[in-house]
N, C-alpha and C. Protein backbone atom coordinates (compact mmCIF):
# COMPACT_ATOMS: atom_id res chain seq x y z
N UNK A 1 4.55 -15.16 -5.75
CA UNK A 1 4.65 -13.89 -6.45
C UNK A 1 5.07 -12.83 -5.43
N UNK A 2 5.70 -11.95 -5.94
CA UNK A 2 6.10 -10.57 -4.80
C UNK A 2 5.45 -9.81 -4.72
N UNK A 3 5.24 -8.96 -3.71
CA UNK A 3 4.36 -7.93 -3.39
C UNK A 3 4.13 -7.10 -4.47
N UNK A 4 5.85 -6.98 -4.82
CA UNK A 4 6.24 -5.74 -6.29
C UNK A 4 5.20 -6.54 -7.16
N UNK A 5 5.59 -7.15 -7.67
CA UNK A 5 5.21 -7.44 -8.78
C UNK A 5 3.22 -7.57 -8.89
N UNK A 6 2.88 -8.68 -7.62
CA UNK A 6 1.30 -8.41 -7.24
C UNK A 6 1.03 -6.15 -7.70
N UNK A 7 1.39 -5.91 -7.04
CA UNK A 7 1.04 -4.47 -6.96
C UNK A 7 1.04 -3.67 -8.46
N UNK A 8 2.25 -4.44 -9.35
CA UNK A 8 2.36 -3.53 -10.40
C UNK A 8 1.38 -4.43 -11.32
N UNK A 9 0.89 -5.68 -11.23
CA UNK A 9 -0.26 -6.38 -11.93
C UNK A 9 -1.50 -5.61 -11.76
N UNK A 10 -1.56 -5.13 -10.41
CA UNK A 10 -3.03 -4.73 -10.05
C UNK A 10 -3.36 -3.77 -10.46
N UNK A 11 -1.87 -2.52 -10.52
CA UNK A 11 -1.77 -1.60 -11.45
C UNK A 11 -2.33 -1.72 -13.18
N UNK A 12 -1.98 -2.37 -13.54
CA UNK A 12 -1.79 -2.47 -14.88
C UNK A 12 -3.03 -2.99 -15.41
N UNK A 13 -3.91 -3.59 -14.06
CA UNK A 13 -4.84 -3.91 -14.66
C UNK A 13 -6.54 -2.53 -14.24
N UNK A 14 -5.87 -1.84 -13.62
CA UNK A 14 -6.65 -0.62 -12.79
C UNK A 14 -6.74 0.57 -14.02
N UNK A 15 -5.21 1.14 -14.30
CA UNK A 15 -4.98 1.74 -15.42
C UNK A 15 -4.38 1.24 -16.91
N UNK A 16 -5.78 1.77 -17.60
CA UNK A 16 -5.63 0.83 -19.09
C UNK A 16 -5.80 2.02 -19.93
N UNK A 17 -5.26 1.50 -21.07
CA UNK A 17 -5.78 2.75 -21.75
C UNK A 17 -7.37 3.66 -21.68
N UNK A 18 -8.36 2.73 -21.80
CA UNK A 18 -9.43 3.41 -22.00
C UNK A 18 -9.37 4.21 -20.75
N UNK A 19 -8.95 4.03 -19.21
CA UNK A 19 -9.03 4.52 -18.34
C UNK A 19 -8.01 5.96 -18.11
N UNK A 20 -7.09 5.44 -18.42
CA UNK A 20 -6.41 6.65 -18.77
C UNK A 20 -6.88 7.91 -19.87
N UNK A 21 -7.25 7.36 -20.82
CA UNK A 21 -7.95 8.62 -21.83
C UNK A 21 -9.28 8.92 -21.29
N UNK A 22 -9.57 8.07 -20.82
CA UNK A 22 -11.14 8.69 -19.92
C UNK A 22 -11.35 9.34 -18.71
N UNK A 23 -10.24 9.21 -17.89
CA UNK A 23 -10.51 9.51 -16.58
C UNK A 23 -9.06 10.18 -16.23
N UNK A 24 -8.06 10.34 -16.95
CA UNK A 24 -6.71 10.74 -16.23
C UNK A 24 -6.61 11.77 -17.38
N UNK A 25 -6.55 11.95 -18.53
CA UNK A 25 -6.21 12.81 -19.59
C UNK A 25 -6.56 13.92 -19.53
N UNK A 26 -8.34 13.83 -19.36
CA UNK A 26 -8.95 15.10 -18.85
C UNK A 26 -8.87 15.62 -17.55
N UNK A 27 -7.87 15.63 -17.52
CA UNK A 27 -7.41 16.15 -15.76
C UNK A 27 -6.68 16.76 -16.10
N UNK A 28 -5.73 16.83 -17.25
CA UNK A 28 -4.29 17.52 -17.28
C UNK A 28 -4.97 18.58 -17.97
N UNK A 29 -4.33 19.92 -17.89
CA UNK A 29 -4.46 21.29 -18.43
C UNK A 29 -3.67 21.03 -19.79
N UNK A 30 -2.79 20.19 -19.98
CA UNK A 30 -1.91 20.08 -21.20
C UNK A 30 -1.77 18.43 -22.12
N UNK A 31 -1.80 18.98 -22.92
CA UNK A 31 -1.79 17.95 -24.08
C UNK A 31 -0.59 16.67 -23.78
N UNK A 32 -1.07 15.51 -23.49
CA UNK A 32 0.10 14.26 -22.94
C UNK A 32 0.15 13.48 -24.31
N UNK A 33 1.45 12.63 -24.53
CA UNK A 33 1.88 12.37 -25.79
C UNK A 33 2.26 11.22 -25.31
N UNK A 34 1.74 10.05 -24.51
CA UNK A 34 1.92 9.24 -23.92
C UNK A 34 0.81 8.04 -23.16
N UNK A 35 1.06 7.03 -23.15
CA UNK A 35 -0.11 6.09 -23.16
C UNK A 35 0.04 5.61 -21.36
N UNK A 36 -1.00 5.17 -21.22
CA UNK A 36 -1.42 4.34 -19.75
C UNK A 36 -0.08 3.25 -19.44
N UNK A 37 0.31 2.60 -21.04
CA UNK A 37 1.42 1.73 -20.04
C UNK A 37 3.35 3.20 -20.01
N UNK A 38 3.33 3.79 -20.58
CA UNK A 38 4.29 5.06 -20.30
C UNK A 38 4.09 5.45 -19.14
N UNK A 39 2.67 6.07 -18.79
CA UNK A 39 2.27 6.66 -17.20
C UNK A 39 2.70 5.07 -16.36
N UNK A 40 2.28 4.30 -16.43
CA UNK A 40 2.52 2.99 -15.54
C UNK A 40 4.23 3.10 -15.61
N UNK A 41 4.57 2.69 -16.50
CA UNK A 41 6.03 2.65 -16.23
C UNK A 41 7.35 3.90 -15.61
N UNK A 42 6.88 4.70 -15.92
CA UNK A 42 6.95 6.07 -15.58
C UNK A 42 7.13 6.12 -13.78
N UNK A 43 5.70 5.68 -13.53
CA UNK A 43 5.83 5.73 -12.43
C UNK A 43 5.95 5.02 -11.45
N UNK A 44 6.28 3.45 -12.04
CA UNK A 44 7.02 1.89 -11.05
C UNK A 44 8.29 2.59 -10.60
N UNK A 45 8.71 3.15 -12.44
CA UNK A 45 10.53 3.27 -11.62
C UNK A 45 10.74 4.39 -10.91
N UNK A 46 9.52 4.90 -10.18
CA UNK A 46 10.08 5.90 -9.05
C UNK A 46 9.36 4.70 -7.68
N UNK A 47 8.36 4.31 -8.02
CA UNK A 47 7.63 3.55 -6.76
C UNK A 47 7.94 2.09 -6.47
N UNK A 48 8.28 1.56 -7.83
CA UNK A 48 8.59 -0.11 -7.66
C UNK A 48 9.33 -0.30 -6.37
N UNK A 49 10.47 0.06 -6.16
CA UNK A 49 11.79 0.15 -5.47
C UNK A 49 11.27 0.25 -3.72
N UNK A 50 10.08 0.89 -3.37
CA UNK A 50 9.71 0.80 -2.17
C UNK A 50 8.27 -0.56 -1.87
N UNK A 51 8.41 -0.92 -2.89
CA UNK A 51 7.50 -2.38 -2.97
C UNK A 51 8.52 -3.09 -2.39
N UNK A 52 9.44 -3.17 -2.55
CA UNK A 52 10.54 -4.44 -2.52
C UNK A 52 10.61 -4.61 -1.10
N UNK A 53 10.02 -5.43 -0.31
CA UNK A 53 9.75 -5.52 0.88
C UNK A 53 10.66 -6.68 1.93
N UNK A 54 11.75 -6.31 2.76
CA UNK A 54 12.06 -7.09 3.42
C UNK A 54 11.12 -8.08 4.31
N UNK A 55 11.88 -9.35 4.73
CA UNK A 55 10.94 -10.36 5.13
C UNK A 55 10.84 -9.52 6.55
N UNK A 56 11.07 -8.57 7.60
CA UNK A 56 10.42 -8.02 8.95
C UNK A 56 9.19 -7.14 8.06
N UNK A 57 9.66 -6.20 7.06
CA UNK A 57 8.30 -5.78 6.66
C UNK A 57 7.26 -6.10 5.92
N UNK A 58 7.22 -7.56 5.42
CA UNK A 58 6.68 -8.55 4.73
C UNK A 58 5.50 -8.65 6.24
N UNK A 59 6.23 -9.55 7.44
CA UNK A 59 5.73 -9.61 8.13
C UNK A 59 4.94 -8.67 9.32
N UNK A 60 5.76 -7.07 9.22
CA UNK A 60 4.92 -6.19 9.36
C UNK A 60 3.40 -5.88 9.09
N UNK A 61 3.48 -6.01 7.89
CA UNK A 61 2.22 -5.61 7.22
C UNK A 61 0.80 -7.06 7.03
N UNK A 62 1.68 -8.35 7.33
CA UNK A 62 0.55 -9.45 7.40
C UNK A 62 0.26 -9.32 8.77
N UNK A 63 0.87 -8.41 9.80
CA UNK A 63 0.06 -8.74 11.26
C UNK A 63 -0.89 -7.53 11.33
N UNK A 64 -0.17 -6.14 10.32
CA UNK A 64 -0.99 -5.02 10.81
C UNK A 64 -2.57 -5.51 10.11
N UNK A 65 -2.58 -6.07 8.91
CA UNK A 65 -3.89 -6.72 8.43
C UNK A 65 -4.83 -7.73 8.95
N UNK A 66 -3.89 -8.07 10.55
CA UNK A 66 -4.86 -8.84 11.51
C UNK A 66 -4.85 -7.91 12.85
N UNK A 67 -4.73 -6.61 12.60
CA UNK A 67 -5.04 -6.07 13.45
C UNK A 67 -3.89 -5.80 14.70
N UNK A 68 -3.18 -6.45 14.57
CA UNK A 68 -1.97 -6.79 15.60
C UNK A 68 -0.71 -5.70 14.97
N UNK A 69 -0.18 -4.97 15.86
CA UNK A 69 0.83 -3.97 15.87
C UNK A 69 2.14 -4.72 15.95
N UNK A 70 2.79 -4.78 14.97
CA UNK A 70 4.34 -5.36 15.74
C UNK A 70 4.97 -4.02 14.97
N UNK A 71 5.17 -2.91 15.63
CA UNK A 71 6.45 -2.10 15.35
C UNK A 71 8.01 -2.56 15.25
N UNK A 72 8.28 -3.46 15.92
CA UNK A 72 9.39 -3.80 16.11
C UNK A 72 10.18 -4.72 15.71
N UNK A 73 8.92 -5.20 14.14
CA UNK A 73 9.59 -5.74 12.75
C UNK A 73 10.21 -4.30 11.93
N UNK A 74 9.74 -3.25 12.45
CA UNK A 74 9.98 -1.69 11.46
C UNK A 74 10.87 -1.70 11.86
N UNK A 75 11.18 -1.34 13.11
CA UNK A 75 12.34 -0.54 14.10
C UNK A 75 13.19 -1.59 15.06
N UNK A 76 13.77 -2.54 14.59
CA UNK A 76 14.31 -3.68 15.62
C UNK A 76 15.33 -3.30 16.56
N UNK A 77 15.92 -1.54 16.17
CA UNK A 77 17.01 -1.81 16.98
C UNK A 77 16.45 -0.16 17.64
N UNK A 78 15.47 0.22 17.77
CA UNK A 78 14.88 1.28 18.41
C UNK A 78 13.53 1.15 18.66
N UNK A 79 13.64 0.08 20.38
CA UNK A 79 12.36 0.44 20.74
C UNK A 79 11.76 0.98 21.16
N UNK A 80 12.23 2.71 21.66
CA UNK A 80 11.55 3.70 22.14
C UNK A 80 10.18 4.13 20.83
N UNK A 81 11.70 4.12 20.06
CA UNK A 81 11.02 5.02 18.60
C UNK A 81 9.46 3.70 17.71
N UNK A 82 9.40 2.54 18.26
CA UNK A 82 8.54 1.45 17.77
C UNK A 82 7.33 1.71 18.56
N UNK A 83 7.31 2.29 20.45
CA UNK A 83 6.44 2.27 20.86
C UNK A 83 6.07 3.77 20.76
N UNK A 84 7.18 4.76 20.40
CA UNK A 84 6.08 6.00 20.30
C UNK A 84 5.60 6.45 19.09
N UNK A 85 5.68 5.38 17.65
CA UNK A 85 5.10 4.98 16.85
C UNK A 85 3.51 4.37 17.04
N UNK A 86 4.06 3.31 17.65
CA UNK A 86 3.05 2.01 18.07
C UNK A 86 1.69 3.07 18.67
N UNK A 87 1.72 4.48 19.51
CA UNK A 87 1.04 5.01 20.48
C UNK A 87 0.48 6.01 19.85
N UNK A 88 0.65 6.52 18.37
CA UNK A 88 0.58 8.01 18.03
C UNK A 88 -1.15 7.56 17.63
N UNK A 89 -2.44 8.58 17.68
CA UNK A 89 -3.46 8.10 18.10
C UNK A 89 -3.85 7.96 16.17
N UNK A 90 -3.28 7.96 15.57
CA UNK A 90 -3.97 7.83 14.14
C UNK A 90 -3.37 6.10 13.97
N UNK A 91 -2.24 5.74 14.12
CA UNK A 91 -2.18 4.99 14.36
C UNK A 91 -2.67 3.37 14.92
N UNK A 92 -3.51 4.19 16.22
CA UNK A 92 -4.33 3.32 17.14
C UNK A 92 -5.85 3.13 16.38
N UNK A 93 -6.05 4.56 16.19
CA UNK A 93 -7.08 4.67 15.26
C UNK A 93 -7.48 3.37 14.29
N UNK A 94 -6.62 3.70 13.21
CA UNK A 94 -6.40 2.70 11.96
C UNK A 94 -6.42 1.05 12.93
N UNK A 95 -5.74 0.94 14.04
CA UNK A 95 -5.68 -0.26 14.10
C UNK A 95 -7.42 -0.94 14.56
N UNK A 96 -8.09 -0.18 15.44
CA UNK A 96 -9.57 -0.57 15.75
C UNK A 96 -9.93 -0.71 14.88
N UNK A 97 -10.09 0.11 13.56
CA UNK A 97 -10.63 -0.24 12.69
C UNK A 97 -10.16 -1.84 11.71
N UNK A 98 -8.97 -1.71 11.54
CA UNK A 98 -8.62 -2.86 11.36
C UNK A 98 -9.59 -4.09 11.60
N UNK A 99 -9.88 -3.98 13.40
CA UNK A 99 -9.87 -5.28 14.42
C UNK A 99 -11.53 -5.11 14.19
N UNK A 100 -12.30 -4.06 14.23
CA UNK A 100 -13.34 -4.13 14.22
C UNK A 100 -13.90 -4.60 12.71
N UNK A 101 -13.26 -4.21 11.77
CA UNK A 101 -13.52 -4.75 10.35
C UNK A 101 -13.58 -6.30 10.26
N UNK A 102 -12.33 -7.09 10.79
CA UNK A 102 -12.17 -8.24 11.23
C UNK A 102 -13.39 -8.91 11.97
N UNK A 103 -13.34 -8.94 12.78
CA UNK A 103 -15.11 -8.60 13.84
C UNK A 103 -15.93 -8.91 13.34
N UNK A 104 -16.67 -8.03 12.04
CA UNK A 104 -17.32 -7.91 11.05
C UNK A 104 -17.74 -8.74 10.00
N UNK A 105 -16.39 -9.02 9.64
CA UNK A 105 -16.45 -9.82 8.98
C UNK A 105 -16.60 -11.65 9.05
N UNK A 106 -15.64 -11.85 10.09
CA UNK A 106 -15.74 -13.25 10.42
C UNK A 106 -17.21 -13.25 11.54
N UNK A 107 -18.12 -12.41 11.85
CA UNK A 107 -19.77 -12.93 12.03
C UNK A 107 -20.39 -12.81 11.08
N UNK A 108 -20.19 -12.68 10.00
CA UNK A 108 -20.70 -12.65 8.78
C UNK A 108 -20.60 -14.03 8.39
N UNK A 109 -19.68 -14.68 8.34
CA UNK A 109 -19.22 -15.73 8.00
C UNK A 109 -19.62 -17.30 8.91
């Protein structure tokens, strides 16, 4: 299955109608004439399109979820711009946490 498609399932199953008239409707100042799968679709075909994930950023994102940085599946042909990515401290941040979550979890186990 594709990322797209995983993502717009998880969607679809997150926002449902009851959730939408319960929790998104009363948010708007104005009267909506439109259902949970309209809002869903509505808003794939602005977001679907950045799901669609090449195989470097496929593999981007399965190393950043082990904690491991490869910038240079993002940026293959600029590696200044990968390591002063790779260095910016929110960045580094997110990644401890990552590694320490990891940590965590597999002594649990």
């Amino acid at each position: 299955m594709s990322l797209s498609l995983e993502f717009r399932e998880r969607l679809e199953r997150q926002v449902t109608e009851q959730t939408f008239t319960e929790q998104v409707a009363p948010l708007l100042n104005v009267h909506v004439d439109f259902t949970a799968s309209d809002l869903i679709g509505r808003a794939w075909a602005v977001v679907g399109r950045f799901l669609d994930l090449s195989d470097d950023e496929k593999a981007y994102l399965e190393s950043a979820d082990r904690g491991d940085l490869r910038m240079e599946l993002i940026f293959p042909d600029a590696p200044q711009e990968a390591e002063r990515v790779a260095g910016h401290p929110a960045i580094q941040w997110k990644m401890a946490n990552v590694r320490a979550h990891l940590a965590k979890v597999r002594g649990k186990g």
